[in-house]
N, C-alpha and C. Protein backbone atom coordinates (compact mmCIF):
# COMPACT_ATOMS: atom_id res chain seq x y z
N UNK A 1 113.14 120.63 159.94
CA UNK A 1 113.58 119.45 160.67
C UNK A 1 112.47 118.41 160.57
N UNK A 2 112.99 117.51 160.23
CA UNK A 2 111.77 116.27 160.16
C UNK A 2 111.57 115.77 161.55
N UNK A 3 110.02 115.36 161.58
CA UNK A 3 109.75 115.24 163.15
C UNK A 3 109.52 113.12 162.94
N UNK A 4 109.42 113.01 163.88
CA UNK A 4 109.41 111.55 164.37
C UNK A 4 108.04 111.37 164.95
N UNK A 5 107.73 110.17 164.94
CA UNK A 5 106.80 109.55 166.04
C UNK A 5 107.50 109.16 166.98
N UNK A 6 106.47 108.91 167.93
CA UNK A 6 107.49 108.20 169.16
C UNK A 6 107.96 107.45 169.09
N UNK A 7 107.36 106.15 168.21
CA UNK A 7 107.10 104.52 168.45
C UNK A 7 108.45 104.56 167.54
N UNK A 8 108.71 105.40 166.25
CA UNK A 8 110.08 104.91 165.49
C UNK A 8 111.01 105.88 166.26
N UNK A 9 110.64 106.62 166.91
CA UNK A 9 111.55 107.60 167.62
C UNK A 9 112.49 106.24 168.27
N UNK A 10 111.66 105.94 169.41
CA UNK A 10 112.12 104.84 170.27
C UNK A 10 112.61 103.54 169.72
N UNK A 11 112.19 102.94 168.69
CA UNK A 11 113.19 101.93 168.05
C UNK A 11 114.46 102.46 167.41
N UNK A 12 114.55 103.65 166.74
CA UNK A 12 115.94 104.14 166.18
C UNK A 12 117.07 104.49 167.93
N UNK A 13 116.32 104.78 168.79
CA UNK A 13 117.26 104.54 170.13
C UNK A 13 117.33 103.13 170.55
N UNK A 14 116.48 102.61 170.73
CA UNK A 14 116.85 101.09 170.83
C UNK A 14 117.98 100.56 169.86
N UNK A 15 117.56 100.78 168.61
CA UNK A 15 118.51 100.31 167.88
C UNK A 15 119.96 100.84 168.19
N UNK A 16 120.13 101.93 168.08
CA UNK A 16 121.68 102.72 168.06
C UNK A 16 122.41 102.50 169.50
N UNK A 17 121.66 102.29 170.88
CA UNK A 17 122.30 101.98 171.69
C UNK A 17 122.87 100.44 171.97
N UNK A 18 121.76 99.58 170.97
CA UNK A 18 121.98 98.33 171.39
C UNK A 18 123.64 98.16 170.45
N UNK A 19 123.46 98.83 169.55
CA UNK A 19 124.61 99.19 167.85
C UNK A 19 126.09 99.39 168.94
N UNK A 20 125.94 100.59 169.71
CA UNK A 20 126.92 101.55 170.57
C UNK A 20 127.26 100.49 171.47
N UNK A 21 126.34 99.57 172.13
CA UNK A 21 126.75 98.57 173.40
C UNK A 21 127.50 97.47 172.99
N UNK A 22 127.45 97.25 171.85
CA UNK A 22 127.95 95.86 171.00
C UNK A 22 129.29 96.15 170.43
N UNK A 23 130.04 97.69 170.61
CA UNK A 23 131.23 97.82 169.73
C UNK A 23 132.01 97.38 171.09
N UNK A 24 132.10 97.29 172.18
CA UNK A 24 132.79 96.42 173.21
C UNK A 24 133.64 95.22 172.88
N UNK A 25 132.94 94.75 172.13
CA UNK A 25 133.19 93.59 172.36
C UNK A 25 133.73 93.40 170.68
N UNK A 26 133.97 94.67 170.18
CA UNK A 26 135.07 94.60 168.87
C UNK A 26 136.75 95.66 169.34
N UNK A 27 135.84 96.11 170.97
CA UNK A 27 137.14 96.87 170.88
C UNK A 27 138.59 96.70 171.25
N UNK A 28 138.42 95.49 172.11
CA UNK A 28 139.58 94.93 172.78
C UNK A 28 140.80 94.93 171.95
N UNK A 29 141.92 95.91 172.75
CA UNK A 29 142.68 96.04 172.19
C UNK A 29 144.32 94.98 172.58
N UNK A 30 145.22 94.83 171.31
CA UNK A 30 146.17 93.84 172.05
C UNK A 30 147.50 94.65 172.19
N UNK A 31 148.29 94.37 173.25
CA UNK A 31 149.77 95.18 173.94
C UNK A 31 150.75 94.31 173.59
N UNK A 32 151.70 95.06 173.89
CA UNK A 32 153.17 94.02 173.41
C UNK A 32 154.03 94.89 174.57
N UNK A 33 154.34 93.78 174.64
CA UNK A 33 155.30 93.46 175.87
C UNK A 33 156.68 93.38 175.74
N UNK A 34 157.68 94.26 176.05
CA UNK A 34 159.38 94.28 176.05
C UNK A 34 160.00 93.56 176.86
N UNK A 35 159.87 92.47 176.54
CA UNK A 35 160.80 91.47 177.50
C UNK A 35 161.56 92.11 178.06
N UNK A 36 162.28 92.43 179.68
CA UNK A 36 163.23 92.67 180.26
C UNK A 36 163.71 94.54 180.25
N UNK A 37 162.73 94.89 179.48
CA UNK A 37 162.73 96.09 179.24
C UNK A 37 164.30 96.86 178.73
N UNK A 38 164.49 97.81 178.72
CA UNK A 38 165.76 98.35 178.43
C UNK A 38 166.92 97.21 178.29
N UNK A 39 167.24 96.42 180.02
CA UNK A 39 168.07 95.60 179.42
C UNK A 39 167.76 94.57 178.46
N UNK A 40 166.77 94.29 177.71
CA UNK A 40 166.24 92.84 176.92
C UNK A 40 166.58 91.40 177.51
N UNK A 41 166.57 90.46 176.79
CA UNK A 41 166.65 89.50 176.61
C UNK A 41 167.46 88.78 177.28
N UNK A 42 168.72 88.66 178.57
CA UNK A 42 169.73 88.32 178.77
C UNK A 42 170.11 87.47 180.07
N UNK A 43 171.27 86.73 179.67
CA UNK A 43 171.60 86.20 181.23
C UNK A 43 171.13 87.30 182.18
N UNK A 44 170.15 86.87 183.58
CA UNK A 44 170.26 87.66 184.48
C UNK A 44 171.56 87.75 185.38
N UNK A 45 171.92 88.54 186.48
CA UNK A 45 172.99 88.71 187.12
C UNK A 45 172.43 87.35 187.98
N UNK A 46 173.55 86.80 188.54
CA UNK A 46 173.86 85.94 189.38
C UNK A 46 173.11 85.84 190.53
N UNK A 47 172.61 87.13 191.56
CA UNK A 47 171.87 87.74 192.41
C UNK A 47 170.21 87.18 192.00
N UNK A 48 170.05 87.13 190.74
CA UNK A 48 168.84 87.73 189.96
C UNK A 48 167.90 86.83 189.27
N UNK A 49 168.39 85.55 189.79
CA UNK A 49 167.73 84.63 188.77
C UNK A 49 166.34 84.12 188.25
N UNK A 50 165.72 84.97 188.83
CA UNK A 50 164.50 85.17 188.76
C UNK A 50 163.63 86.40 187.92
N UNK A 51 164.38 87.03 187.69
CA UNK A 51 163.98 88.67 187.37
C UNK A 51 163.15 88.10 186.09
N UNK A 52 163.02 87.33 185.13
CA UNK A 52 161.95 87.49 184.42
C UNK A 52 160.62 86.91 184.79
N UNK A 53 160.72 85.72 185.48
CA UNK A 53 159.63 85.39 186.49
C UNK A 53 158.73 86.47 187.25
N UNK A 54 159.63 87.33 187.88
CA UNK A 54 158.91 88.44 188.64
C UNK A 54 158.09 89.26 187.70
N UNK A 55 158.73 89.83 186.48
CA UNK A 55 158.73 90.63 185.58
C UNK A 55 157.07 90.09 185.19
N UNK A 56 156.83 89.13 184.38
CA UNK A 56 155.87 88.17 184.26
C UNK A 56 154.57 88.19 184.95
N UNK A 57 155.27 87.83 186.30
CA UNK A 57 154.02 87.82 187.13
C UNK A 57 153.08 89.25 187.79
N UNK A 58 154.17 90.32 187.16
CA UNK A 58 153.85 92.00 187.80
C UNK A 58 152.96 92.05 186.22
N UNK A 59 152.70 91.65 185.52
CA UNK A 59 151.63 92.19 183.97
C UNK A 59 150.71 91.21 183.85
N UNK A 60 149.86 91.53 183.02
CA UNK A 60 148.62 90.86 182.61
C UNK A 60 148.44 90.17 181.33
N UNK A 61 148.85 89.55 180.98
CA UNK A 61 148.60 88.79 179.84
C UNK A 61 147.63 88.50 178.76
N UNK A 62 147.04 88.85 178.05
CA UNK A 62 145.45 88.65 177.42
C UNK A 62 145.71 88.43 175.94
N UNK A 63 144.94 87.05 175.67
CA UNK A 63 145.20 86.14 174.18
C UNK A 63 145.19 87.60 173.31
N UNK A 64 146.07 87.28 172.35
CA UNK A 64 146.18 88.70 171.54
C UNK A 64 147.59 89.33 171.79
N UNK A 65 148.25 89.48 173.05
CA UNK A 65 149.29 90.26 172.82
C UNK A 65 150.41 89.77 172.25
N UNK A 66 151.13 90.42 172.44
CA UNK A 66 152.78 90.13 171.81
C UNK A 66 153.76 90.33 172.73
N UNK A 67 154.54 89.18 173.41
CA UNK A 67 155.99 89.34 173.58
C UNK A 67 157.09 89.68 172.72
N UNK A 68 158.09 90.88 172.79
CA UNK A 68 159.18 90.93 172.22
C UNK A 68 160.20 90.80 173.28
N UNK A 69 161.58 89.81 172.52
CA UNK A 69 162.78 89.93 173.35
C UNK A 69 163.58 90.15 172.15
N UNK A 70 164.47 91.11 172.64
CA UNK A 70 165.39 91.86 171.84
C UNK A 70 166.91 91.26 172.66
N UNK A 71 167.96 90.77 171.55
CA UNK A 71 168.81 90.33 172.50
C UNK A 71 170.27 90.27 171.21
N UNK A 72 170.94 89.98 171.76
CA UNK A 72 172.44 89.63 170.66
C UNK A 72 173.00 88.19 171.18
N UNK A 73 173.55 87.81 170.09
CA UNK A 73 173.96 86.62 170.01
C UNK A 73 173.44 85.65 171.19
N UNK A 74 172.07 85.60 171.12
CA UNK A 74 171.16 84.45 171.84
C UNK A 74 169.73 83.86 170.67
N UNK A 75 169.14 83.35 172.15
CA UNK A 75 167.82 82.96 170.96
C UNK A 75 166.97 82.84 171.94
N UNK A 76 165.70 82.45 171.75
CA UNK A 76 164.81 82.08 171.83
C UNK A 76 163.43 81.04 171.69
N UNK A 77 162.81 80.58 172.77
CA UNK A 77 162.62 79.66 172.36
C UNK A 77 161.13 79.21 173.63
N UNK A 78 160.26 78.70 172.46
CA UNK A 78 158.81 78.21 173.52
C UNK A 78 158.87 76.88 173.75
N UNK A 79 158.55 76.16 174.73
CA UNK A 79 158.61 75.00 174.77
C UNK A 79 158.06 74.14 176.06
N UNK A 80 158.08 73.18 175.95
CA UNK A 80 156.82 72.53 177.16
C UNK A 80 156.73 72.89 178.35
N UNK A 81 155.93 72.37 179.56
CA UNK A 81 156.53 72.88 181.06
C UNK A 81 157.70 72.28 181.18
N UNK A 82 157.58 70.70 180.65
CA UNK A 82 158.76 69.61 181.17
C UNK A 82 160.41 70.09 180.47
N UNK A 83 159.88 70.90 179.44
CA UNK A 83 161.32 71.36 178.42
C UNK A 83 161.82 72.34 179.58
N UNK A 84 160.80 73.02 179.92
CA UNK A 84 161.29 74.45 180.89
C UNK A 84 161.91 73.78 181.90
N UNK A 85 161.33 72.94 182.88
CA UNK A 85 161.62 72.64 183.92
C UNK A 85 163.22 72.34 183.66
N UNK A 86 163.20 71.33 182.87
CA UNK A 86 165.36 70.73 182.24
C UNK A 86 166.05 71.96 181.81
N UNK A 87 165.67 72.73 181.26
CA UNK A 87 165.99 73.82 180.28
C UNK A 87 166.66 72.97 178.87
N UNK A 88 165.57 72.32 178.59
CA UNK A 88 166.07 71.32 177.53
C UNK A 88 165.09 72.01 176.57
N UNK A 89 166.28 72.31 175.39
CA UNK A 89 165.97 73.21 174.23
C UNK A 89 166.38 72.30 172.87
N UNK A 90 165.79 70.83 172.97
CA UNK A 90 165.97 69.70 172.05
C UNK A 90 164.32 69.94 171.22
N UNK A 91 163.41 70.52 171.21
CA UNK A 91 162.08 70.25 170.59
C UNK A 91 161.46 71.66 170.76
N UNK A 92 161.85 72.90 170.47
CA UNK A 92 161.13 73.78 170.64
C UNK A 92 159.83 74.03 169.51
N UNK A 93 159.13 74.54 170.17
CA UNK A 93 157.62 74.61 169.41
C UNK A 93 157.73 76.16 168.83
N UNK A 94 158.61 76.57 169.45
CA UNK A 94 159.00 78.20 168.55
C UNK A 94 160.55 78.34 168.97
N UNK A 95 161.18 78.46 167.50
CA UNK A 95 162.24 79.09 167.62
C UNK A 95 163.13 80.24 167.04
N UNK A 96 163.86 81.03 167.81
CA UNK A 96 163.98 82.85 166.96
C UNK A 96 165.53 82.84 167.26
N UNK A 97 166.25 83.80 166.70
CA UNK A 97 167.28 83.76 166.74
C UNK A 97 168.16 85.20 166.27
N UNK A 98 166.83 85.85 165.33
CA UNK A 98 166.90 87.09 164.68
C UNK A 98 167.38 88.27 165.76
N UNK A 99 167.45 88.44 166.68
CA UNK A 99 167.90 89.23 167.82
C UNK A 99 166.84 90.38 168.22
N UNK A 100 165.37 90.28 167.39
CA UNK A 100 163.99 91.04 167.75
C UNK A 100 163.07 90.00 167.40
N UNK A 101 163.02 89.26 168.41
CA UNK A 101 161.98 88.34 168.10
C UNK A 101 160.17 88.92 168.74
N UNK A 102 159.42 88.42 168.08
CA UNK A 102 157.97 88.75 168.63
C UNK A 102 157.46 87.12 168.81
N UNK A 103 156.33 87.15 169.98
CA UNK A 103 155.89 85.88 170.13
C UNK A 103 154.54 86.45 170.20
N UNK A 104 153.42 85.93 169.59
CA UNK A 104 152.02 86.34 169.51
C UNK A 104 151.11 84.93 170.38
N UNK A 105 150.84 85.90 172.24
CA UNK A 105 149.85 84.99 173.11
C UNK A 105 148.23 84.45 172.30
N UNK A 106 148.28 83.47 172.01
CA UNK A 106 147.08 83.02 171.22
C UNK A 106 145.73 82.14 171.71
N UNK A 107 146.71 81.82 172.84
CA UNK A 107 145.58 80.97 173.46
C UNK A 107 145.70 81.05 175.32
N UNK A 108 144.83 81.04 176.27
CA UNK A 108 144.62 81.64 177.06
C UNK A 108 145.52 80.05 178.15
N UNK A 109 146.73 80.16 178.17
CA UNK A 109 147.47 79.41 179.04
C UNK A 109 148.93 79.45 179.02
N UNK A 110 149.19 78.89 179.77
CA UNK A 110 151.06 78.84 180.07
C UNK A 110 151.76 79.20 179.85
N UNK A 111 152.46 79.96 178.89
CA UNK A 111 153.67 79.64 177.66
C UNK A 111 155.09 79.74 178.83
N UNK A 112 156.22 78.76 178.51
CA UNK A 112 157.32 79.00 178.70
C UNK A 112 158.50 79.14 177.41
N UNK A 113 159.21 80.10 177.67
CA UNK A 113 160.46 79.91 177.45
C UNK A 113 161.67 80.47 177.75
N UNK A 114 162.14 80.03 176.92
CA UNK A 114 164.24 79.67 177.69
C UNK A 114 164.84 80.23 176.61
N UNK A 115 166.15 80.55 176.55
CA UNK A 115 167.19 80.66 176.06
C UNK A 115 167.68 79.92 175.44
N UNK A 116 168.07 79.61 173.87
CA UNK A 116 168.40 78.29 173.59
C UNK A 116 169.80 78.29 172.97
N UNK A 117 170.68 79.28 173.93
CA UNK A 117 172.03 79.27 174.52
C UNK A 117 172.39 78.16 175.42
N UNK A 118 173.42 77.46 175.10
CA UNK A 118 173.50 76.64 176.20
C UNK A 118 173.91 77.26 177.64
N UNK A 119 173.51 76.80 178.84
CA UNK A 119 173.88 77.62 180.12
C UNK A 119 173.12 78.39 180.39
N UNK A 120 172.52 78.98 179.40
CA UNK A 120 171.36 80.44 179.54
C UNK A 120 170.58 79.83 180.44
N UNK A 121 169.85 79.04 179.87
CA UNK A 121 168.55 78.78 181.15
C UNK A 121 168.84 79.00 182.33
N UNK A 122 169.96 77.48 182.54
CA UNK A 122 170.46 77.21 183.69
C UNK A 122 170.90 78.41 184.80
N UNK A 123 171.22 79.41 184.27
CA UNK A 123 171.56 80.83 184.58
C UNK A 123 170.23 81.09 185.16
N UNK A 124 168.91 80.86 184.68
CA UNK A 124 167.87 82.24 184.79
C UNK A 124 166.94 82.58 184.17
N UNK A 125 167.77 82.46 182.35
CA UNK A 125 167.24 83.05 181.57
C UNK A 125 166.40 82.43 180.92
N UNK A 126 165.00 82.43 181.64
CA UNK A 126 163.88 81.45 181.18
C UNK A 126 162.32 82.49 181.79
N UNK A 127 161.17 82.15 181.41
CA UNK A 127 160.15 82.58 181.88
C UNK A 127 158.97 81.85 181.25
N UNK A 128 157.81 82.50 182.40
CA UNK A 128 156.64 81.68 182.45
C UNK A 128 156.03 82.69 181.96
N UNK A 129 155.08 82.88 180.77
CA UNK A 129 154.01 83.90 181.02
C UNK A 129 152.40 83.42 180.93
N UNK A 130 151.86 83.68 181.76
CA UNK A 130 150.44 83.19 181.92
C UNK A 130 149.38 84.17 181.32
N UNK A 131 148.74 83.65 180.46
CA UNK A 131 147.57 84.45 179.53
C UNK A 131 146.50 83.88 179.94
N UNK A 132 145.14 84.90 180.54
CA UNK A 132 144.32 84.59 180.16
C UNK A 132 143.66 85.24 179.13
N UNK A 133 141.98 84.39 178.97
CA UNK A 133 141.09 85.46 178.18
C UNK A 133 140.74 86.30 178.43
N UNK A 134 139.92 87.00 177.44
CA UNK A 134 139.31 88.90 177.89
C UNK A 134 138.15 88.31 179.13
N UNK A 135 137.61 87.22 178.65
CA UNK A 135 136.33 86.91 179.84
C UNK A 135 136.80 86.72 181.37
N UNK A 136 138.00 85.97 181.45
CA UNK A 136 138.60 85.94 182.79
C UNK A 136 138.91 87.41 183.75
N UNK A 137 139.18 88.67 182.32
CA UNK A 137 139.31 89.69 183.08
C UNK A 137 138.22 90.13 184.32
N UNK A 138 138.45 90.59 185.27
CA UNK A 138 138.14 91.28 185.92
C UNK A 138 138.14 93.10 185.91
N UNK A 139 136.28 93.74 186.01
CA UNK A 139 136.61 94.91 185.70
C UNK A 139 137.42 95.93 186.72
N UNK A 140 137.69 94.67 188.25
CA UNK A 140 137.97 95.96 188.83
C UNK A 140 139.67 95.59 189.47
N UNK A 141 139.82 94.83 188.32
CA UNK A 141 141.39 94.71 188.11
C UNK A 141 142.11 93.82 188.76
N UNK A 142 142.93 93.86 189.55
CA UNK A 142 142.79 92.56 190.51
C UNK A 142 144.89 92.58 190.35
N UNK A 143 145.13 92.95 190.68
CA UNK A 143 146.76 93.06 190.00
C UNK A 143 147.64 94.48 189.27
N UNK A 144 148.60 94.13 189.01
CA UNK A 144 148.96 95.15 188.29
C UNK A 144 149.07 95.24 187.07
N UNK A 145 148.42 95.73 185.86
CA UNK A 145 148.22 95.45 184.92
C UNK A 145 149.19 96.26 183.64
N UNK A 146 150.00 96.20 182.69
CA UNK A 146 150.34 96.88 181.44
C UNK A 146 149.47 96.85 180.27
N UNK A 147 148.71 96.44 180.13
CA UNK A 147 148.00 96.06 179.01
C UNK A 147 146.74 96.96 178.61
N UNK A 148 146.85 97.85 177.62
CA UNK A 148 146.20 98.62 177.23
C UNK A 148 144.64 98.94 176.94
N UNK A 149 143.89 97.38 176.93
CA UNK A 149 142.95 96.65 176.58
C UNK A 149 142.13 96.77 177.87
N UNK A 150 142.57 97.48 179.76
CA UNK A 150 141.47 97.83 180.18
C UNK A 150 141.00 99.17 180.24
N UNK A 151 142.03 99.79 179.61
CA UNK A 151 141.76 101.74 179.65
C UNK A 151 140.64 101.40 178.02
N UNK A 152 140.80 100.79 177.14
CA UNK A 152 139.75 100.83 175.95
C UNK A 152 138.42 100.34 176.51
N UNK A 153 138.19 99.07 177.17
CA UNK A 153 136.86 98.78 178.28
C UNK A 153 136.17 99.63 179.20
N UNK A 154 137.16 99.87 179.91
CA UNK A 154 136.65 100.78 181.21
C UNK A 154 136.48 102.20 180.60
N UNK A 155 136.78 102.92 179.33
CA UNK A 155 136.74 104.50 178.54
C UNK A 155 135.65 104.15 177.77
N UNK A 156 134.73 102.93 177.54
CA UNK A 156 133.92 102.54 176.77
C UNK A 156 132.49 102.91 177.53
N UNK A 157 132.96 102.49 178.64
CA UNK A 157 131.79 102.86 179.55
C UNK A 157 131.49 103.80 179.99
N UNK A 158 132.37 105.12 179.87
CA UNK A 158 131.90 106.30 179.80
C UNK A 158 131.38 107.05 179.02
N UNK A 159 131.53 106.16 177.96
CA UNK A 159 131.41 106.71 176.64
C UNK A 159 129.68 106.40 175.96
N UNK A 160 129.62 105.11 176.91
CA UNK A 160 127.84 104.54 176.90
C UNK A 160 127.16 105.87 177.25
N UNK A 161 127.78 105.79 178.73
CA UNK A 161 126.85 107.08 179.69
C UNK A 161 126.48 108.17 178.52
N UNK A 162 127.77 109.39 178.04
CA UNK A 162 127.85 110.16 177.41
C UNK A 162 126.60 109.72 175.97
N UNK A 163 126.60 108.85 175.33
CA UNK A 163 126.23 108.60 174.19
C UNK A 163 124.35 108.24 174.74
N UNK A 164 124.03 107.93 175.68
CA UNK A 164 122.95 107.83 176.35
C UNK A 164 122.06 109.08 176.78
N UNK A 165 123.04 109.74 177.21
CA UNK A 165 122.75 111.59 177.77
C UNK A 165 122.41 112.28 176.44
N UNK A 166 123.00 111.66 175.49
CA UNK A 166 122.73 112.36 174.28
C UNK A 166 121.73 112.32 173.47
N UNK A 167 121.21 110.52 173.53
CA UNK A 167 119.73 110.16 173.04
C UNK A 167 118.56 110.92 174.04
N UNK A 168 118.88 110.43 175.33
CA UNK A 168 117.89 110.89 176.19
C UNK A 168 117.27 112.59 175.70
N UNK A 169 118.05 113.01 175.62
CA UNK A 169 117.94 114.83 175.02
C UNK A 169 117.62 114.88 173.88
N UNK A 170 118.25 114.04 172.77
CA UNK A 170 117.38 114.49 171.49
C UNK A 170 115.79 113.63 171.28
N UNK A 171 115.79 113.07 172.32
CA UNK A 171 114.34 112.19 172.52
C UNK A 171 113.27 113.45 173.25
N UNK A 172 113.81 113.58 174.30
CA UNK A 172 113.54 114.98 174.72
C UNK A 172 112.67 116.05 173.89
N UNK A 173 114.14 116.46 173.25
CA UNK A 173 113.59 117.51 172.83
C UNK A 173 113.01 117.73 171.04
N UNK A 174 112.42 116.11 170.41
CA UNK A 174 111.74 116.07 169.13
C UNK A 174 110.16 115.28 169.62
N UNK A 175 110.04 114.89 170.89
CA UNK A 175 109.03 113.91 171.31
C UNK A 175 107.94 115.09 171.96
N UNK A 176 108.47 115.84 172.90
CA UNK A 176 107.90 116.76 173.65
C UNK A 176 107.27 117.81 172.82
């Protein structure tokens, strides 16, 4: 077994933990999101006109993920606050129609959209989803979250500890 000095002992741990502390911040992972879940994409019931609003505001959003709405003979569609507010689907900035659409959150604000069925909106069938960045996260959560990206953060940090316990010991036991 080749033996070490201390002095490179201790820079090859410096180095490898600073190496190990820095994959954080490559690990963030991105989720996709099932619009409306099982039922997809659709007029809500009459009762209900809100249900994707709620839906929305119960998850966490973080630049990177993906909305899917899965739907039949509708569409889809992103578009301003002021478009949302009318449910005016004259200028959309994204439009789908394929009946599995994906929308990729890219930047850490607002997005709305509607249905670009006529009546759909007016019905319901519209939503807000609010994204922030990974930096806005909070580690100790703050909400209810779906998004896969804090079990990879928060499993990272156990994984420091573990990977630390491990230098400490082979420092241990080639130094001594």
């Amino acid at each position: 077994m080749a033996s070490f000095s201390k002095s490179s002992t201790t820079v090859l741990i410096v180095f490898l933990f600073t190496v190990f502390c820095s994959l954080h911040n490559f690990s963030v992972s991105s989720f996709e999101f099932e619009v409306g879940g099982t039922h997809g994409w659709v007029v809500p019931p009459a009762n209900d006109s809100k249900i994707y609003n709620d839906w929305a505001s119960e998850n966490r959003f973080q630049v990177g993920d993906t909305v899917r709405f899965k739907y039949r003979k509708d569409s889809v569609m992103e578009v301003s606050e002021t478009e949302y507010k009318r449910c005016n689907s004259s200028h959309p900035s994204f439009f789908s129609n394929n009946g599995n659409s994906v929308f990729r959150l890219n930047q850490p604000r607002p997005f709305y959209f509607i249905s670009g069925v006529s009546g759909h909106c007016e019905k319901g069938q519209r939503m807000i989803v609010k994204v922030i960045s990974h930096e806005e996260e909070s580690p100790s959560g703050g909400g209810k979250s779906s998004s896969g990206s804090h079990v990879a953060v928060s499993s990272l940090g156990v994984s420091a500890l573990v990977f630390l316990q491990f230098v400490l010991s082979f420092v241990a036991s080639n130094v001594i």
